[in-house]
Protein backbone atom coordinates (compact mmCIF):
# COMPACT_ATOMS: atom_id res chain seq x y z
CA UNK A 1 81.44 92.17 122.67
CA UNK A 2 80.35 93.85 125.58
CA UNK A 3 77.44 93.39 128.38
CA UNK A 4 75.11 96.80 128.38
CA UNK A 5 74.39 97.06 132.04
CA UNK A 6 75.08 98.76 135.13
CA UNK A 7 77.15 96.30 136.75
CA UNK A 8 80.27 97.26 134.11
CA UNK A 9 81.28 99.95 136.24
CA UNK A 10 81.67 97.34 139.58
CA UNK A 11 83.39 94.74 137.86
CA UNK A 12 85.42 97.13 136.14
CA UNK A 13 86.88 98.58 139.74
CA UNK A 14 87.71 94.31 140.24
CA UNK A 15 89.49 93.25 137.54
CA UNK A 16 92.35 94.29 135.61
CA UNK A 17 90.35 94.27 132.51
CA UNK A 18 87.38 93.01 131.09
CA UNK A 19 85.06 90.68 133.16
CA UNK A 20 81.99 92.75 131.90
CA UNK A 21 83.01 91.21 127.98
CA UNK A 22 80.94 87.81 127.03
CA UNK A 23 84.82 87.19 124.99
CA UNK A 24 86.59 87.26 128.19
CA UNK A 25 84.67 85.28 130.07
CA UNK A 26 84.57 83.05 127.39
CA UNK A 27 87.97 82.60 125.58
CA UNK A 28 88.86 79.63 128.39
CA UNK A 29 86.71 77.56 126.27
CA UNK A 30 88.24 77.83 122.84
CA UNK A 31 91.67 76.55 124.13
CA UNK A 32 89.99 73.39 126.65
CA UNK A 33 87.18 72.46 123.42
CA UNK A 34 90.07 72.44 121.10
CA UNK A 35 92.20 69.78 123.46
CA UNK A 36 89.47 67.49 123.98
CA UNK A 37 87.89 67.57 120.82
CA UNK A 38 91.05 66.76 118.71
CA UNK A 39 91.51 64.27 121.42
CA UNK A 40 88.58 62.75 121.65
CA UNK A 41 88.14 62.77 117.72
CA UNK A 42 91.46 62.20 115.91
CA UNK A 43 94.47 61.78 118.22
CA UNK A 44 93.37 58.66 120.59
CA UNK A 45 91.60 57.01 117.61
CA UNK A 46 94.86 57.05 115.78
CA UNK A 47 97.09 56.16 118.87
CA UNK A 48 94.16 52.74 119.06
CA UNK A 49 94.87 51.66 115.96
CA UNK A 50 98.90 51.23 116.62
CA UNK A 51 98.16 48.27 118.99
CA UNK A 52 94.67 47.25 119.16
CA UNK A 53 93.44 44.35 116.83
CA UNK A 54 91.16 45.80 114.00
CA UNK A 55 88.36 43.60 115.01
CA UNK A 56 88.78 44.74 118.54
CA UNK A 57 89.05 48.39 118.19
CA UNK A 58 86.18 50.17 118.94
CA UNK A 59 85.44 48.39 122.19
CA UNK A 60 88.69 49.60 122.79
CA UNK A 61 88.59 52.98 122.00
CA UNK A 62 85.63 53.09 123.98
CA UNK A 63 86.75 51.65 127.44
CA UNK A 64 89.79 53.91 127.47
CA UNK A 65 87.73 57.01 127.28
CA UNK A 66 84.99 55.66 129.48
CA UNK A 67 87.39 55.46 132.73
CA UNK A 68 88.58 58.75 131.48
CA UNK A 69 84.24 60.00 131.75
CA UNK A 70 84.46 58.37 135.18
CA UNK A 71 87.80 60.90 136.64
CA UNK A 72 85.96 63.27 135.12
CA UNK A 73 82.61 62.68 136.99
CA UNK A 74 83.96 62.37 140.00
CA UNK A 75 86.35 65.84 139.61
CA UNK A 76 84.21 67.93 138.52
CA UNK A 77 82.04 68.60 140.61
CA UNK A 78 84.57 68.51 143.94
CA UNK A 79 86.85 71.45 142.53
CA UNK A 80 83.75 73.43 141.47
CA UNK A 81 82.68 72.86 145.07
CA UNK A 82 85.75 73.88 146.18
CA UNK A 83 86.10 76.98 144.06
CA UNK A 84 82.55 78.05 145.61
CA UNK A 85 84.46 78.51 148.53
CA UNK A 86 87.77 79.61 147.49
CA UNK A 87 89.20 83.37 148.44
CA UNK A 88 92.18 84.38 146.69
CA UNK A 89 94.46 87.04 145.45
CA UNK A 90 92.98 85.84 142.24
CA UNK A 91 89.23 85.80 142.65
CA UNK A 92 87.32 82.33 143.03
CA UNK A 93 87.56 80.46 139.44
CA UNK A 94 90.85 81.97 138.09
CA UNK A 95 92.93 80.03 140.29
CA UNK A 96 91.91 76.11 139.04
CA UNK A 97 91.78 77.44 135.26
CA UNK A 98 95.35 78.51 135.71
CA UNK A 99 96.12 74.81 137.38
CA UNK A 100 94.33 72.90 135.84
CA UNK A 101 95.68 74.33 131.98
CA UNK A 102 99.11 74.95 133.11
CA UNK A 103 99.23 70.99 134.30
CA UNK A 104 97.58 69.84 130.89
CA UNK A 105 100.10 71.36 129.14
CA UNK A 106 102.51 69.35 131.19
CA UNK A 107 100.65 65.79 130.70
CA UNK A 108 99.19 66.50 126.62
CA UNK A 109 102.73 65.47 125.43
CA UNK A 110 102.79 61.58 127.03
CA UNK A 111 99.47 60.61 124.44
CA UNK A 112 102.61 60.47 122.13
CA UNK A 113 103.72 57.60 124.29
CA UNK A 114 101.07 55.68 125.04
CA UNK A 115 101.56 52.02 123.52
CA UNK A 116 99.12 49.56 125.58
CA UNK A 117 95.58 49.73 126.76
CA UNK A 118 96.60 50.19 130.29
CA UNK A 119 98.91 53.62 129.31
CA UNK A 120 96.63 54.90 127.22
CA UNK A 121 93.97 54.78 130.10
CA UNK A 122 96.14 56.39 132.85
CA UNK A 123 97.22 59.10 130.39
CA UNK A 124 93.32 59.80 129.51
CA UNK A 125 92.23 59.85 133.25
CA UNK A 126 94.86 62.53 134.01
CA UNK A 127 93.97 64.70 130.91
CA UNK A 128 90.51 64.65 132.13
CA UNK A 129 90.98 65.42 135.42
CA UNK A 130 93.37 68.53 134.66
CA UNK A 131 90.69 69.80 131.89
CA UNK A 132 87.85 69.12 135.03
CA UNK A 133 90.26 71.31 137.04
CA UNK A 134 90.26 74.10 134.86
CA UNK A 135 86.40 73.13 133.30
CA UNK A 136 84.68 72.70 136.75
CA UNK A 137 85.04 76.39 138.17
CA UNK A 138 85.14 78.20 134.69
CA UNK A 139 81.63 76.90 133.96
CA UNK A 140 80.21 79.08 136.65
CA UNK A 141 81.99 82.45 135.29
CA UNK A 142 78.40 83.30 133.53
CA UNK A 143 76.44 82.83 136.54
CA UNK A 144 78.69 84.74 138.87
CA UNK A 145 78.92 88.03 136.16
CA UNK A 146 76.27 88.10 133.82
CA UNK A 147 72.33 88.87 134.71
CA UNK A 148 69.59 86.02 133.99
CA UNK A 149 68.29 87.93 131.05
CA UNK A 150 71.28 87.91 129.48
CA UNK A 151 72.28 84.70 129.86
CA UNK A 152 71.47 83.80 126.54
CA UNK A 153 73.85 86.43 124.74
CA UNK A 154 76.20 84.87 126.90
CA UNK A 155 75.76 81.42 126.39
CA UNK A 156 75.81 82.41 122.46
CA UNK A 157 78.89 83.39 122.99
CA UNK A 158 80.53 80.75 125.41
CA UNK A 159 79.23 77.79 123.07
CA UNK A 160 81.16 79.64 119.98
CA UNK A 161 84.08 80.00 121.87
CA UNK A 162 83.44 76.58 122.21
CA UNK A 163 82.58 75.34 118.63
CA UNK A 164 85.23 77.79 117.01
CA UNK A 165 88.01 76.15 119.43
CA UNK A 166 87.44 72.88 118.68
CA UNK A 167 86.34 73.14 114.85
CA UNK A 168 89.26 75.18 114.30
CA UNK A 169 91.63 73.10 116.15
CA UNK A 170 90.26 69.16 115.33
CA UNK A 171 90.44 70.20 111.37
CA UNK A 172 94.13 71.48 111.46
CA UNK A 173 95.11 68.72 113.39
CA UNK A 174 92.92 66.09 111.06
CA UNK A 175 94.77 67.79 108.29
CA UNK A 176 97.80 67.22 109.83
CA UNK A 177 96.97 63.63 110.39
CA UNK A 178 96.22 62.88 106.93
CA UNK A 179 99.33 63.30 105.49
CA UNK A 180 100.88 60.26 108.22
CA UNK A 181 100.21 56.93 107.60
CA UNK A 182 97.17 55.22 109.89
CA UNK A 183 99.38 52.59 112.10
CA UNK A 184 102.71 53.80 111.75
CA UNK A 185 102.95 55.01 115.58
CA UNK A 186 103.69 58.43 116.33
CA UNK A 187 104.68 60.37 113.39
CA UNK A 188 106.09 64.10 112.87
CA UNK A 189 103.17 65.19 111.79
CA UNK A 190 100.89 63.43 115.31
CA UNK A 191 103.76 65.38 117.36
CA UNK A 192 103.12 68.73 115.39
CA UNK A 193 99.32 68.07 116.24
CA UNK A 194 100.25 67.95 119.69
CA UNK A 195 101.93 70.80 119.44
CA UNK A 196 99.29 73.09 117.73
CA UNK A 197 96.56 71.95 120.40
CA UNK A 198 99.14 72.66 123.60
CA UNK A 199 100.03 76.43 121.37
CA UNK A 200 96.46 77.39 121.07
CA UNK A 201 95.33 76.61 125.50
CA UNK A 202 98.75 78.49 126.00
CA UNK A 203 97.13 81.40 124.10
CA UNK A 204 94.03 81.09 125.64
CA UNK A 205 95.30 80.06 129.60
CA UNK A 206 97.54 83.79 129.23
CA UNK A 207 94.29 85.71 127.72
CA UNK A 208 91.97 84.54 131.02
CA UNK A 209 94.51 85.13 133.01
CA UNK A 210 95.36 88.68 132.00
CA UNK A 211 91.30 89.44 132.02
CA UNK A 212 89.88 88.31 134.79
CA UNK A 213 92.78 88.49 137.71
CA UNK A 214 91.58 90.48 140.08
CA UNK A 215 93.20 93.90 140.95
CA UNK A 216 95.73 94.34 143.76
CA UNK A 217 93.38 96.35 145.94
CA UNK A 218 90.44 94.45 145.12
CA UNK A 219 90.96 91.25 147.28
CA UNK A 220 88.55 92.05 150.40
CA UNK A 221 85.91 94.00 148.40
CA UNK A 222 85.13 90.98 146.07
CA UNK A 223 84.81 88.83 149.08
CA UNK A 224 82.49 91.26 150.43
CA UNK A 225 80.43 91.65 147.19
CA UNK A 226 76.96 89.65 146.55
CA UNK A 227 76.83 87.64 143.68
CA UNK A 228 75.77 90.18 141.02
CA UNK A 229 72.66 87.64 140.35
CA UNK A 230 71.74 87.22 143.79
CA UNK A 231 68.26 85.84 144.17
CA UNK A 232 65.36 87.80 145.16
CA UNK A 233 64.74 88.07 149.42
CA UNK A 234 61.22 86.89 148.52
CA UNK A 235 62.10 83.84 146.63
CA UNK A 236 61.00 80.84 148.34
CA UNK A 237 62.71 77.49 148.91
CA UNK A 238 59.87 75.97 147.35
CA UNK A 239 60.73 77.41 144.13
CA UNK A 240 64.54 77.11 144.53
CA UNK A 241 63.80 73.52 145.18
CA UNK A 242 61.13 73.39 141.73
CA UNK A 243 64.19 75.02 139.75
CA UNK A 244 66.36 72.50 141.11
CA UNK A 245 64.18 69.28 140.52
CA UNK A 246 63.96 71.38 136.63
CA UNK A 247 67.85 71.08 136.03
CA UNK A 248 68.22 67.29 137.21
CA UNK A 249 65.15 66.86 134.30
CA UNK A 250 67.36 69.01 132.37
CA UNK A 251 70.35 66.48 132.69
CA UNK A 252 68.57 63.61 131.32
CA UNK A 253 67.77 65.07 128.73
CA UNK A 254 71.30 66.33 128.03
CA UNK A 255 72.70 62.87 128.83
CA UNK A 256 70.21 61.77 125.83
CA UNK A 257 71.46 64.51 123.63
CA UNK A 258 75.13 64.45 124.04
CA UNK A 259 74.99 60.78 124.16
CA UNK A 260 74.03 60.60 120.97
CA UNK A 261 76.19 63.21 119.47
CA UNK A 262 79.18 61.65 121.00
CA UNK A 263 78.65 58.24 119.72
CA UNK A 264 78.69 60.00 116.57
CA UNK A 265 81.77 61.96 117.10
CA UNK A 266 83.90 59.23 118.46
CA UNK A 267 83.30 56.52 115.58
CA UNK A 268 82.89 58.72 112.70
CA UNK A 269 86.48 58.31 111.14
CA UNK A 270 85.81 54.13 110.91
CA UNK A 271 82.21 55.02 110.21
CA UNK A 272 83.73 56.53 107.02
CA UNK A 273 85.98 54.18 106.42
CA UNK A 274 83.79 51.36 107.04
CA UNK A 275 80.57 52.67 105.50
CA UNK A 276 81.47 55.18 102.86
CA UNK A 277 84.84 53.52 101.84
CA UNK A 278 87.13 56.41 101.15
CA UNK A 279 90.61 55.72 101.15
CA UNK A 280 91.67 58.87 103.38
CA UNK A 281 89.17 58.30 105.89
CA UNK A 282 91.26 61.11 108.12
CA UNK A 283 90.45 63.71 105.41
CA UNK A 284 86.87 62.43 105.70
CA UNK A 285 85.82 62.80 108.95
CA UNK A 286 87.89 65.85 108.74
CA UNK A 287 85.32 67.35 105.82
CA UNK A 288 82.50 65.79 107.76
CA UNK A 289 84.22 67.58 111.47
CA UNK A 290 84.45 70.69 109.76
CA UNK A 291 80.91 71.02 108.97
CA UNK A 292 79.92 70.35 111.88
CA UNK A 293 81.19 72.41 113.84
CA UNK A 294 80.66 75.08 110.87
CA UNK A 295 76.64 74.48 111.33
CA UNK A 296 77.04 74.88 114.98
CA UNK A 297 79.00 77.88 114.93
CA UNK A 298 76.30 79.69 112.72
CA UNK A 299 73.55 78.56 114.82
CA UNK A 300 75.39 79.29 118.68
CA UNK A 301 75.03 82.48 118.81
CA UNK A 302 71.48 83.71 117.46
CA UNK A 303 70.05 80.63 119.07
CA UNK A 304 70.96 81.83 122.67
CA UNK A 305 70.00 85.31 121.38
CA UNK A 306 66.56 84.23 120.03
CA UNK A 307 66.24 82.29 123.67
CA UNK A 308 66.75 85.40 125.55
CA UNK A 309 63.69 87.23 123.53
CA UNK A 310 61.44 83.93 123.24
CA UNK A 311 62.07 81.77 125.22
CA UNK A 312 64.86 78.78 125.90
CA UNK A 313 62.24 75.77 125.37
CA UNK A 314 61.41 76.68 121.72
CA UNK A 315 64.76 76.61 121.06
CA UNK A 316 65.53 73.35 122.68
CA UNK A 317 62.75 71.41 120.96
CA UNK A 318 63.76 72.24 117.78
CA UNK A 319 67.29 71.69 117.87
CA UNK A 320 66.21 67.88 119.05
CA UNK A 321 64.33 67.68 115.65
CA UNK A 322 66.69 69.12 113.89
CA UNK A 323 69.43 66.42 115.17
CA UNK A 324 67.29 63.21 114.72
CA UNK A 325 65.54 64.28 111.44
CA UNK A 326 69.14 64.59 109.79
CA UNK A 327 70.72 62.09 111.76
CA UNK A 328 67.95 59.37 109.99
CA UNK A 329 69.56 60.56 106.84
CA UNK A 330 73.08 59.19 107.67
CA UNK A 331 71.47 55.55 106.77
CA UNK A 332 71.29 56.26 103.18
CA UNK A 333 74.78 57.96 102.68
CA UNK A 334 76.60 57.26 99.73
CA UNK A 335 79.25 59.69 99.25
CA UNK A 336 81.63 62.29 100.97
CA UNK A 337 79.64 65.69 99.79
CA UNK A 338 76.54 63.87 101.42
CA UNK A 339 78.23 63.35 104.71
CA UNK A 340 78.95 66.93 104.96
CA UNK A 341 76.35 68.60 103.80
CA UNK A 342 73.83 66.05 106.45
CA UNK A 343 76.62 66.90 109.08
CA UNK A 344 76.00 70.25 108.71
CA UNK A 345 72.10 70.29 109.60
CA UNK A 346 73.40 68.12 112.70
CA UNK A 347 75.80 70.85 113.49
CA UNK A 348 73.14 73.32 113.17
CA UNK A 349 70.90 71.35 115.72
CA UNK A 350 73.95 71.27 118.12
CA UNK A 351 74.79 74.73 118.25
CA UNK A 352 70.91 75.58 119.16
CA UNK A 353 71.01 72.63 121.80
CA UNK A 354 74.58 73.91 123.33
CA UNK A 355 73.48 78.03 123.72
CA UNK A 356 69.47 77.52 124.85
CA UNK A 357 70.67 74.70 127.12
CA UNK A 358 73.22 76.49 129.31
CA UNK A 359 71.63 79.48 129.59
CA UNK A 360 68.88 77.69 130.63
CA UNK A 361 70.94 75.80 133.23
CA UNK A 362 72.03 79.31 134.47
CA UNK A 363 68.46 80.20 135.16
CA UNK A 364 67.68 76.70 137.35
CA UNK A 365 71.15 76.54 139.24
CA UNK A 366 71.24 79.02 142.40
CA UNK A 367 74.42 82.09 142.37
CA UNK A 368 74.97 79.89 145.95
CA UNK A 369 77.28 76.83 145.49
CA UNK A 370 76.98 77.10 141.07
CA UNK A 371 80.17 75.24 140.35
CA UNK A 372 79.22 72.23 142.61
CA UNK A 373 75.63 72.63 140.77
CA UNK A 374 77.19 73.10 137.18
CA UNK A 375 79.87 69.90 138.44
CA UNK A 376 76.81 67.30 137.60
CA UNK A 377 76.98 68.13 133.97
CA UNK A 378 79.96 66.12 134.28
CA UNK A 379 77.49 63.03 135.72
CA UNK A 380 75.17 64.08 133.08
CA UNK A 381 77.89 63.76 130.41
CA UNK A 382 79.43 60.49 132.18
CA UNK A 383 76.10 58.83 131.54
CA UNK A 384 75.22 59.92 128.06
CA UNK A 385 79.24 59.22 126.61
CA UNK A 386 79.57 56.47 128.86
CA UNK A 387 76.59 55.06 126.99
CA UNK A 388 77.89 56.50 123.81
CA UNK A 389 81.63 54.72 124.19
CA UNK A 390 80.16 51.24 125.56
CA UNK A 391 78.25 51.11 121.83
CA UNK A 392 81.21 50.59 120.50
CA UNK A 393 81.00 46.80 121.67
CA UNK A 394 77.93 46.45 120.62
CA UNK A 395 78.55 47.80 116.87
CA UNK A 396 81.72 45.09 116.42
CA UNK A 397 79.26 42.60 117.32
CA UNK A 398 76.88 43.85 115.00
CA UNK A 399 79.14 44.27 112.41
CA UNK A 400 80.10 40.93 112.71
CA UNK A 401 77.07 39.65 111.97
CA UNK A 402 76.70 41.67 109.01
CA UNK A 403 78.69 44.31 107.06
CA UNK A 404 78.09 47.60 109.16
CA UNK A 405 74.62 46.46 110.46
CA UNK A 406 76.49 48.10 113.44
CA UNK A 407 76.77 51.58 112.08
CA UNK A 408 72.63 51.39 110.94
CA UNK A 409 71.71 50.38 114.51
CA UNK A 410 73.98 53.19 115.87
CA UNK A 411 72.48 55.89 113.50
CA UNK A 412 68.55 54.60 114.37
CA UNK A 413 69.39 54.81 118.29
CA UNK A 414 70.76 58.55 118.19
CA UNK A 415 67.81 59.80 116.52
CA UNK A 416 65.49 57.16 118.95
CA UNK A 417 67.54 59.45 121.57
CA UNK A 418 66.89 62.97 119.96
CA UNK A 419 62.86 62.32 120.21
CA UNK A 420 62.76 60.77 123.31
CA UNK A 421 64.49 64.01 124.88
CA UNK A 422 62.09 66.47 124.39
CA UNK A 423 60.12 64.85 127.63
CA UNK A 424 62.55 65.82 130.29
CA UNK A 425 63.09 69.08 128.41
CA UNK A 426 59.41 69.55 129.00
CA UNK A 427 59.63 68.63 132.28
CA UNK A 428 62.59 71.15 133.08
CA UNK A 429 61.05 73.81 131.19
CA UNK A 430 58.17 74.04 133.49
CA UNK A 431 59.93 74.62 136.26
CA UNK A 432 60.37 78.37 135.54
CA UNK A 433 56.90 78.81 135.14
């Protein structure tokens, strides 16, 4: 999938091969979305349950990952600061991907011995810096190759690279899971997990790097080269600054959102077994994963194509709907094939949220400095999960006052959170005007 434009032939005399495809610039993302996701969703919930108390366990499920939201913060936007500024053999953003994924690879395998609080923590905080390595300078690869009004294509794109990765990757590895017994430590089948998720960023780390390494002779003319979405001469700091003022808006909003689509994620498999009572809850939230990320992947890519042709905020309003309107139905869920089939309107929402919001970050960010810009979606995240994680004290509590009054609550604030976003959407929206 190719960009139609005349800068192909430039970046074609750069790189060895490629950077003009939305694929290549993309692929990064399958193999980092599959590692966290399966993390984040299967592997650390699992690894929890071997030695925290039951009654205890999603306050601890949630502190671990918060201090791992608070490395990330912090590195995120730092190495996309410093790949702003980075000349190399290698161009500006290849270099950390390579790092950063190489060094995952190299720190993945310890989750399997994590047996405290304290070791889980450490191990989380260095898998999120490592994927902040590698995450920080690749988000700016659309910015620095692909034009404004194309952004949307791309974005399309990016976020089903993103979707596919971890959809694909999170079910195989909750398959995997639920055939081992919840509690019995580290099985065969948690190492083979491990194993798939550390295969597939292998695949993808070796696929960037072959596509976007710069060629031999190349070196001093990209250094020389304007960004290939340079701003106007004309355009005034005023409006820079307006544009600017529009993506901090933007965050909120996107704290909001992915807030409340991560408090979903992360306590969906006791959700199910809580709530819905099945007796595999693995296979569950597996079913309930897969659709998903299904509904996203169907809506990623025509919602950042629609975007590009009408517009990002129509987009963007609707997918907020779409997430709190099917969210409200969780409350009355009864059964598995109702999970699913409500998880797959969520999905839907998601996938429209995830393509019209970063292409519209790509329009408010300058070319100058966009991985330290793009870095505070990591702030933006920090907030919204941090949030998201912290709930899970709050839910024991309220569970403990009555049977899963906790999960109700939970399910009423993400939609509360899905409406009350479309005000700093608003707000972000009209700074392109």
């Amino acid at each position: 999938m190719n960009r139609i434009s005349d800068l192909s032939g430039s970046t074609r005399r750069l790189y060895r091969r490629g950077s003009d495809s939305y694929i290549n610039l993309s692929v990064y993302a399958f193999g980092l979305a599959g590692l966290w996701i399966s993390i984040n969703t299967v592997l650390l919930q699992l690894r929890v349950l071997d030695f925290a108390a039951e009654d205890k366990k999603n306050g601890i499920l949630g502190g671990i990952a918060l201090v791992g939201l608070v490395v990330a913060a912090i590195s995120q936007p730092l190495i996309g600061a410093l790949s702003d500024r980075t000349t190399s053999r290698w161009g500006k953003r290849l270099p950390y991907i390579v790092v950063g994924n190489v060094c995952l690879l190299a720190v993945v395998p310890l989750l399997g011995l994590v047996n405290s609080f304290v070791s889980a923590m450490l191990v989380i905080g260095l898998i999120q810096f490592f994927i902040h390595v590698s995450q920080g300078p690749a988000s700016a690869l659309l910015i620095d190759h692909v034009r404004p009004e194309e952004r949307g294509v791309g974005a399309g794109v990016l976020n089903l690279a993103r979707v596919g990765g971890g959809g694909l990757t999170t079910v195989t590895v909750m398959l995997l899971m639920s055939a081992s017994e919840i509690g019995a430590g580290p099985t065969i089948w948690y190492w083979a997990s491990i194993g798939v998720i550390m295969a597939i960023l292998g695949i993808t780390t070796l696929w960037t790097f072959g596509s976007l390494r710069l060629k031999n002779d190349s070196s001093e003319m990209m250094r020389s080269r304007a960004p290939e979405n340079a701003l106007p001469a004309d355009q005034t700091s005023t409006e820079n600054s307006n544009r600017m003022n529009g993506y901090y808006w933007f965050l909120i909003a996107m704290a909001m959102i992915v807030g409340g689509l991560t408090a979903m994620q992360i306590f969906a498999l006791f959700f199910i077994r809580d709530k819905v009572g099945l007796d595999n809850p693995a296979a569950g939230a597996a079913a309930l994963a897969a659709t998903i990320l299904v509904g996203a992947a169907i809506a990623a890519y025509p919602s950042g194509a629609i975007s590009d042709r009408f517009g990002r905020m129509k987009i963007l309003y609707l997918s907020a709907v779409v997430i709190a309107g099917s969210t409200i139905s969780m409350l009355f869920v009864g059964s598995l094939i109702y999970v699913t089939l409500v998880g797959f309107f969520i999905g839907v929402g998601a996938g429209m949220f995830l393509s019209g919001g970063w292409a519209l970050i790509t329009e408010l960010v300058p070319a100058s400095g966009a991985g330290k810009s793009l870095g505070l979606t990591a702030l933006s995240t920090l907030v919204g999960t941090g949030l998201a994680r912290v709930s899970g004290f709050g839910i024991d509590a309220l569970n403990q006052q009555s049977q899963n009054l906790g999960y109700d609550v939970l399910i009423l604030s993400i939609a509360a959170l899905m409406v009350l976003s479309i005000y700093p959407l608003r707000r972000a929206g009209k700074s392109l005007l």
